[in-house]
C-alpha atoms as a PDB file:
ATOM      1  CA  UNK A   1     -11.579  18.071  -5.242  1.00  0.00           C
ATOM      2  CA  UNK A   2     -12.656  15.787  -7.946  1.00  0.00           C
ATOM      3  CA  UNK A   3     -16.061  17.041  -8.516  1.00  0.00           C
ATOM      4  CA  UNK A   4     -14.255  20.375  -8.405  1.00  0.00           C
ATOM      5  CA  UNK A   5     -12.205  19.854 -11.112  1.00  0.00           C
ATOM      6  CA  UNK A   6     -15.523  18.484 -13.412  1.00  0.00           C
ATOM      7  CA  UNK A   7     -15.104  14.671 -12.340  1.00  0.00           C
ATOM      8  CA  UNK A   8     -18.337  12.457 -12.085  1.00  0.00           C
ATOM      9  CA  UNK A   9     -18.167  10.919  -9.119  1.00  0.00           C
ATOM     10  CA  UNK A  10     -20.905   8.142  -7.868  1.00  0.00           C
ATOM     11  CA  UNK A  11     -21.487   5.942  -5.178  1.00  0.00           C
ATOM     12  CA  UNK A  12     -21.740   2.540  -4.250  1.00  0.00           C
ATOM     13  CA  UNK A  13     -25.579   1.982  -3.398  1.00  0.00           C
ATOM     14  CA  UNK A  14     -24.150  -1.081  -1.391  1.00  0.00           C
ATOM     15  CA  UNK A  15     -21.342  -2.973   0.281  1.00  0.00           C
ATOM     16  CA  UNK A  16     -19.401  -5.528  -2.354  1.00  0.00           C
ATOM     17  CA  UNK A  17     -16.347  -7.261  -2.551  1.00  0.00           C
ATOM     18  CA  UNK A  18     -14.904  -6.252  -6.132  1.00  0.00           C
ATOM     19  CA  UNK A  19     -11.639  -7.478  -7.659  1.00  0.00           C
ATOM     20  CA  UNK A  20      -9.405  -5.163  -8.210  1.00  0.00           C
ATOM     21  CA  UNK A  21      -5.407  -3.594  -8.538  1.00  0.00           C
ATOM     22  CA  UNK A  22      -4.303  -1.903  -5.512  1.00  0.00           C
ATOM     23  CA  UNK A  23      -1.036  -0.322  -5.300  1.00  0.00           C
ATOM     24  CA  UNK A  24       1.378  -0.459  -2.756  1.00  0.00           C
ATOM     25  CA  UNK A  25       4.046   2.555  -1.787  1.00  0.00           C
ATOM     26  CA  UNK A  26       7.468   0.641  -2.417  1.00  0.00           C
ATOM     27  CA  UNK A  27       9.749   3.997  -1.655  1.00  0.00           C
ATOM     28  CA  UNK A  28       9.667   7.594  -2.562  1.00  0.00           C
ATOM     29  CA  UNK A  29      11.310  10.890  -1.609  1.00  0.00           C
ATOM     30  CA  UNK A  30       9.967  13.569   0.195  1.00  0.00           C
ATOM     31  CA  UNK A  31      11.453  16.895   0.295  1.00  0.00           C
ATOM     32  CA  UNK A  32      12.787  18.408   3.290  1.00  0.00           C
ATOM     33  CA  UNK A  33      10.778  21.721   3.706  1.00  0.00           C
ATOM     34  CA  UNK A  34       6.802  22.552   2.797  1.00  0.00           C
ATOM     35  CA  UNK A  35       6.105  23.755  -0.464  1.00  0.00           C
ATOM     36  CA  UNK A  36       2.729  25.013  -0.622  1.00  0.00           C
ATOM     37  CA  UNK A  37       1.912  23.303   2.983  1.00  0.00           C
ATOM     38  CA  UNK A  38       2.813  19.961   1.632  1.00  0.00           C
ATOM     39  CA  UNK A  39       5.609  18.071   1.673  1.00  0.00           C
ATOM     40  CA  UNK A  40       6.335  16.664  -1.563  1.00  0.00           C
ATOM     41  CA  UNK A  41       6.940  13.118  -2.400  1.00  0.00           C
ATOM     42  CA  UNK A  42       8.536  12.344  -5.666  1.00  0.00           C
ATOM     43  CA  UNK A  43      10.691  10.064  -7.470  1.00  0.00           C
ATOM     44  CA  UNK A  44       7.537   7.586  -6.045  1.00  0.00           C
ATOM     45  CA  UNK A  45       7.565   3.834  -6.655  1.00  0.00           C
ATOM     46  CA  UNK A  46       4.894   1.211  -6.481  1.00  0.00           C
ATOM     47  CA  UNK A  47       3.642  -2.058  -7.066  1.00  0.00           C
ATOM     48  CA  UNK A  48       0.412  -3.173  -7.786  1.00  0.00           C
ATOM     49  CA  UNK A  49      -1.216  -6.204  -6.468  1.00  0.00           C
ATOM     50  CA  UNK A  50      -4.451  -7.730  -7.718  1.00  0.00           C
ATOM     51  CA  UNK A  51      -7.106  -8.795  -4.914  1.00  0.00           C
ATOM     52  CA  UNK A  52     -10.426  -8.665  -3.540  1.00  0.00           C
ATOM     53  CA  UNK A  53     -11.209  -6.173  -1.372  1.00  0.00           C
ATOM     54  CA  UNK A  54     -14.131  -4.802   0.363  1.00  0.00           C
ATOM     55  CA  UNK A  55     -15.814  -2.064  -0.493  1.00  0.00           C
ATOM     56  CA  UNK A  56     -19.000  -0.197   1.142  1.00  0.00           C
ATOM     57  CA  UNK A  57     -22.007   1.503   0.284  1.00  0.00           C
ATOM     58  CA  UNK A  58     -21.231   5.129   0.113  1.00  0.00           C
ATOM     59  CA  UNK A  59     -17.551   4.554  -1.298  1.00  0.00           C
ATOM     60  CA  UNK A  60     -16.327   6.360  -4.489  1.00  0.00           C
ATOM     61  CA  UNK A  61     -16.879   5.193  -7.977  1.00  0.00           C
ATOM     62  CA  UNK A  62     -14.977   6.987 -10.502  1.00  0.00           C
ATOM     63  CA  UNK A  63     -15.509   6.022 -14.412  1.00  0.00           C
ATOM     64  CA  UNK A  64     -12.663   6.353 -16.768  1.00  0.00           C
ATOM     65  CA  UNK A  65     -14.679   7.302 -19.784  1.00  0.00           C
ATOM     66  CA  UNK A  66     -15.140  11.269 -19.224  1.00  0.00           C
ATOM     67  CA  UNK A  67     -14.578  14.268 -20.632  1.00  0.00           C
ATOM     68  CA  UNK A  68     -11.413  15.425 -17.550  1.00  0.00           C
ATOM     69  CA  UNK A  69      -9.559  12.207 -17.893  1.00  0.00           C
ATOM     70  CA  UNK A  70      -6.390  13.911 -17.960  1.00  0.00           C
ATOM     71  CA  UNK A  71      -7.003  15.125 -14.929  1.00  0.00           C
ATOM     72  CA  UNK A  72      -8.140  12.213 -13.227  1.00  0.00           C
ATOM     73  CA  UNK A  73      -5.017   9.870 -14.503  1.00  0.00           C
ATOM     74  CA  UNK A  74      -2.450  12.981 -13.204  1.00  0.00           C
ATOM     75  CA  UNK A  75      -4.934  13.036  -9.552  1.00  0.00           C
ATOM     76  CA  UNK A  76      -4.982   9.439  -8.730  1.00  0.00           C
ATOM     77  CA  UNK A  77      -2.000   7.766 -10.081  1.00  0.00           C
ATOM     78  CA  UNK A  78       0.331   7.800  -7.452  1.00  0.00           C
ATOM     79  CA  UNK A  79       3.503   8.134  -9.368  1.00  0.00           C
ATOM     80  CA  UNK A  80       2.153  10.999 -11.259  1.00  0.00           C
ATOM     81  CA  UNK A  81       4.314  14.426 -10.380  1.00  0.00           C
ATOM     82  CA  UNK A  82       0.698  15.709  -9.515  1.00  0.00           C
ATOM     83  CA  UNK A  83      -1.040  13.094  -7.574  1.00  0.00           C
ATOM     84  CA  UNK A  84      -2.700  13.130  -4.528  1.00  0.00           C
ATOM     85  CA  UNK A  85      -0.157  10.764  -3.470  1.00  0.00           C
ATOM     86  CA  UNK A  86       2.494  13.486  -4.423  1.00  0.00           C
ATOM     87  CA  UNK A  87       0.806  16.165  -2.552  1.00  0.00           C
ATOM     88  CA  UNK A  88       0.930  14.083   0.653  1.00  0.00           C
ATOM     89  CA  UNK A  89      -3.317  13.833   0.919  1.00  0.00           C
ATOM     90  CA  UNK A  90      -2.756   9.998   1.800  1.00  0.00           C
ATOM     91  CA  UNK A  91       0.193   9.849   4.053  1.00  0.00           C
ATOM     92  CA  UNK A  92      -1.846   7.934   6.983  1.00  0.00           C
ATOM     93  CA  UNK A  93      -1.284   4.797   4.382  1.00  0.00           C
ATOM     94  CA  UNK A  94       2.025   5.380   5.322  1.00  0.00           C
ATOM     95  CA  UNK A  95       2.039   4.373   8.755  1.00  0.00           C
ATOM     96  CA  UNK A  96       2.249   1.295  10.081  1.00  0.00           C
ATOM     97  CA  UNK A  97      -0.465   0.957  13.159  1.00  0.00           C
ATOM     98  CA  UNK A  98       0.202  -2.880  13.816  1.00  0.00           C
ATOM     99  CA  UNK A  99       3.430  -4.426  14.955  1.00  0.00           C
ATOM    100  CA  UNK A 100       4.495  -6.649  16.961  1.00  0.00           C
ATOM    101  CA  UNK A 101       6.263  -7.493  20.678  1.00  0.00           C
ATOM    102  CA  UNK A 102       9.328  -9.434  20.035  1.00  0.00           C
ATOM    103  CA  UNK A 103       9.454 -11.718  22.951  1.00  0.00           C
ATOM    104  CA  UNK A 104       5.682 -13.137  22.078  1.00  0.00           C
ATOM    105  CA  UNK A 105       6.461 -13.214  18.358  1.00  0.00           C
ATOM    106  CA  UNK A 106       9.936 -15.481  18.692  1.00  0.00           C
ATOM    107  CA  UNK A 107       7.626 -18.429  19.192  1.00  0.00           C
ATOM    108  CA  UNK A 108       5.176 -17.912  16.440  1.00  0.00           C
ATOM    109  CA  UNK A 109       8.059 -17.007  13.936  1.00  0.00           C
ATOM    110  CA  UNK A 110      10.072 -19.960  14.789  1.00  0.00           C
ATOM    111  CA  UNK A 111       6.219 -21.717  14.034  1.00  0.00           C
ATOM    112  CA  UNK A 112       5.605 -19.638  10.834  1.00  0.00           C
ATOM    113  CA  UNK A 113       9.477 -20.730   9.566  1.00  0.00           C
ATOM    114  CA  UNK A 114       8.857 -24.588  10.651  1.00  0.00           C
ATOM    115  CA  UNK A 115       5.529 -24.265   9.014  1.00  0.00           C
ATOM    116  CA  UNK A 116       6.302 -22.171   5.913  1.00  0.00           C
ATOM    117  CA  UNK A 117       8.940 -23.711   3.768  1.00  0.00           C
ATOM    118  CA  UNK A 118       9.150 -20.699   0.952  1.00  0.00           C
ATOM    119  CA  UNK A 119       9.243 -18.216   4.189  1.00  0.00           C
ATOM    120  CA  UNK A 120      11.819 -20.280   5.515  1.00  0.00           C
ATOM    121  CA  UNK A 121      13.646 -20.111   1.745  1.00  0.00           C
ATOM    122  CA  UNK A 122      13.510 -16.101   1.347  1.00  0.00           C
ATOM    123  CA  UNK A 123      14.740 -15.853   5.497  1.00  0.00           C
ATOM    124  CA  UNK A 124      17.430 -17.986   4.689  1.00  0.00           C
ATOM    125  CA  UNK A 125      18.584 -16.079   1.203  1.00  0.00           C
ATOM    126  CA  UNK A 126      18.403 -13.400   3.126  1.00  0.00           C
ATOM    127  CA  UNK A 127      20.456 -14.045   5.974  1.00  0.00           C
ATOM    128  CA  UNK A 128      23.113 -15.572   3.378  1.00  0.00           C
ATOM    129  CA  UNK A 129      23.028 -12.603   1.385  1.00  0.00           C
ATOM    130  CA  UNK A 130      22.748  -9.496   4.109  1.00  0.00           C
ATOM    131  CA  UNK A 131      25.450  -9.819   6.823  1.00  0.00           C
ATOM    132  CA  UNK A 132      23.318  -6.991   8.594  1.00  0.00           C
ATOM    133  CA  UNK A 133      20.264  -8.832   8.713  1.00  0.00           C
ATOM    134  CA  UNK A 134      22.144 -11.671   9.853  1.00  0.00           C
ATOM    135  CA  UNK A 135      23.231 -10.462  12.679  1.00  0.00           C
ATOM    136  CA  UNK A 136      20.165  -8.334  13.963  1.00  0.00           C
ATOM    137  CA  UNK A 137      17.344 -10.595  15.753  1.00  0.00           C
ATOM    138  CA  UNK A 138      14.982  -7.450  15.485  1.00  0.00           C
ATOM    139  CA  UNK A 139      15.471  -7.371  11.358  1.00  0.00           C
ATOM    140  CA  UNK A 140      14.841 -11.206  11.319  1.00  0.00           C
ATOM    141  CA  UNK A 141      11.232 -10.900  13.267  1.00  0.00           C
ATOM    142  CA  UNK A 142      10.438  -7.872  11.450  1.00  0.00           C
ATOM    143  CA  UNK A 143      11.421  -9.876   8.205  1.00  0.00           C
ATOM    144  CA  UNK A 144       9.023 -12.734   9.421  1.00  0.00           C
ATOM    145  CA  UNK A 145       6.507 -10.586  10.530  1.00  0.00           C
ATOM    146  CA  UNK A 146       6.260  -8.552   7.293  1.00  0.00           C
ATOM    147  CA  UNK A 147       5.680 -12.173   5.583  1.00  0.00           C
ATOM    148  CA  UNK A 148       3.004 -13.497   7.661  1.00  0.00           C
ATOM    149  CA  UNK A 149      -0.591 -13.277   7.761  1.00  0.00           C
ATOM    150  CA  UNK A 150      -0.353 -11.101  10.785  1.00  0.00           C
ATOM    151  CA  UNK A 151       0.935  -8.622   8.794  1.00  0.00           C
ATOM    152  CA  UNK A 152      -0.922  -5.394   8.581  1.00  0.00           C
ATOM    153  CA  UNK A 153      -2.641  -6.140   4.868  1.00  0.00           C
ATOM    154  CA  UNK A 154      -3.616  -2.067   4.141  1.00  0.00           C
ATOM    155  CA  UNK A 155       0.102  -0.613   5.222  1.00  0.00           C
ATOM    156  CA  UNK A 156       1.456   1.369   2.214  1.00  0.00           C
ATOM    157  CA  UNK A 157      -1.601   0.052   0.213  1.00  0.00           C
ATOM    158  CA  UNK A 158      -3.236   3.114  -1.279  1.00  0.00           C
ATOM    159  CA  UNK A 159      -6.541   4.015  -1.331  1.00  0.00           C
ATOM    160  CA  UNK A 160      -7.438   3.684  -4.464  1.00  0.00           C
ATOM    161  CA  UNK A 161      -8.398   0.661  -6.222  1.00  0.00           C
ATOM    162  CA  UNK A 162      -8.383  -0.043 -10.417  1.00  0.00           C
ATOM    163  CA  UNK A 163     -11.550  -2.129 -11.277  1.00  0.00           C
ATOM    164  CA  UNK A 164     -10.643  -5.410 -13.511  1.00  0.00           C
ATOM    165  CA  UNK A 165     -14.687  -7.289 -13.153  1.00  0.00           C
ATOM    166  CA  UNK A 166     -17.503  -4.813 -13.764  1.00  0.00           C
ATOM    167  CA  UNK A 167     -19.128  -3.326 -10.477  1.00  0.00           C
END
């Protein structure tokens, strides 16, 4: 769709870790029937995160510095009322493919909250501050879960990464 649309689009010649901002979905809005034979998402929210993350030979490398720039910035940045994102072409990044079985995790959360003192910090704030969460074991692991390295790192993350070194 890119080269469509008069991007240049090249490749990496070979697997490299690069530094870069990736965003994460925080929330968004989808509407309720097809439009086109998408669903919509709007009213889209992220964060972005900087980190190193591997990429491979063969993956997409997209310069800023042409002619269809417009284009690319309304394509690729999620919040834009155009994206990619919008149009619902990534929504696999919005489901979660890890979790976890509460009666094995009890023991490492109770390990990650012993271990962890700013984990154990935000739980406790939490607790203190939601009655909800308070009260529901499930929310508590989830809570845990969501903070620990066991965590599934690419969940919500999209697929599309800003370079900040020079590839």
């Amino acid at each position: 769709r890119l080269k469509w649309n008069g991007i240049e689009v090249e490749t990496l010649q070979a697997d490299k870790k690069l530094k870069v901002e990736m965003y994460y979905i925080k929330d968004y809005k989808t509407v309720e029937k097809p439009y086109e034979g998408h669903y919509l998402h709007s009213k889209i929210e992220v964060e972005g995160k900087e980190q190193t993350v591997q990429f491979y030979k063969g993956d997409y490398i997209i310069k800023t510095n042409q002619a269809e720039n417009q284009y690319l910035i309304h394509a690729l940045e999620p919040t834009s009322a155009d994206s990619y994102f919008a149009w619902n072409f990534f929504d696999a990044i919005l489901q979660q493919k890890e979790y976890f079985s509460p009666y094995v995790f009890e023991d490492v959360a109770a390990e990650l909250l012993k271990t962890n003192p700013d984990l154990r910090k935000r739980f406790d704030a939490k607790k203190a501050a939601d009655e909800k969460f308070a009260n529901n074991a499930y929310a508590q692991l989830l809570f845990i879960y969501q903070n620990s390295p066991h965590y599934e790192k690419t969940h919500n993350r999209y697929p599309i990464g800003r370079a900040i070194e020079a590839f």
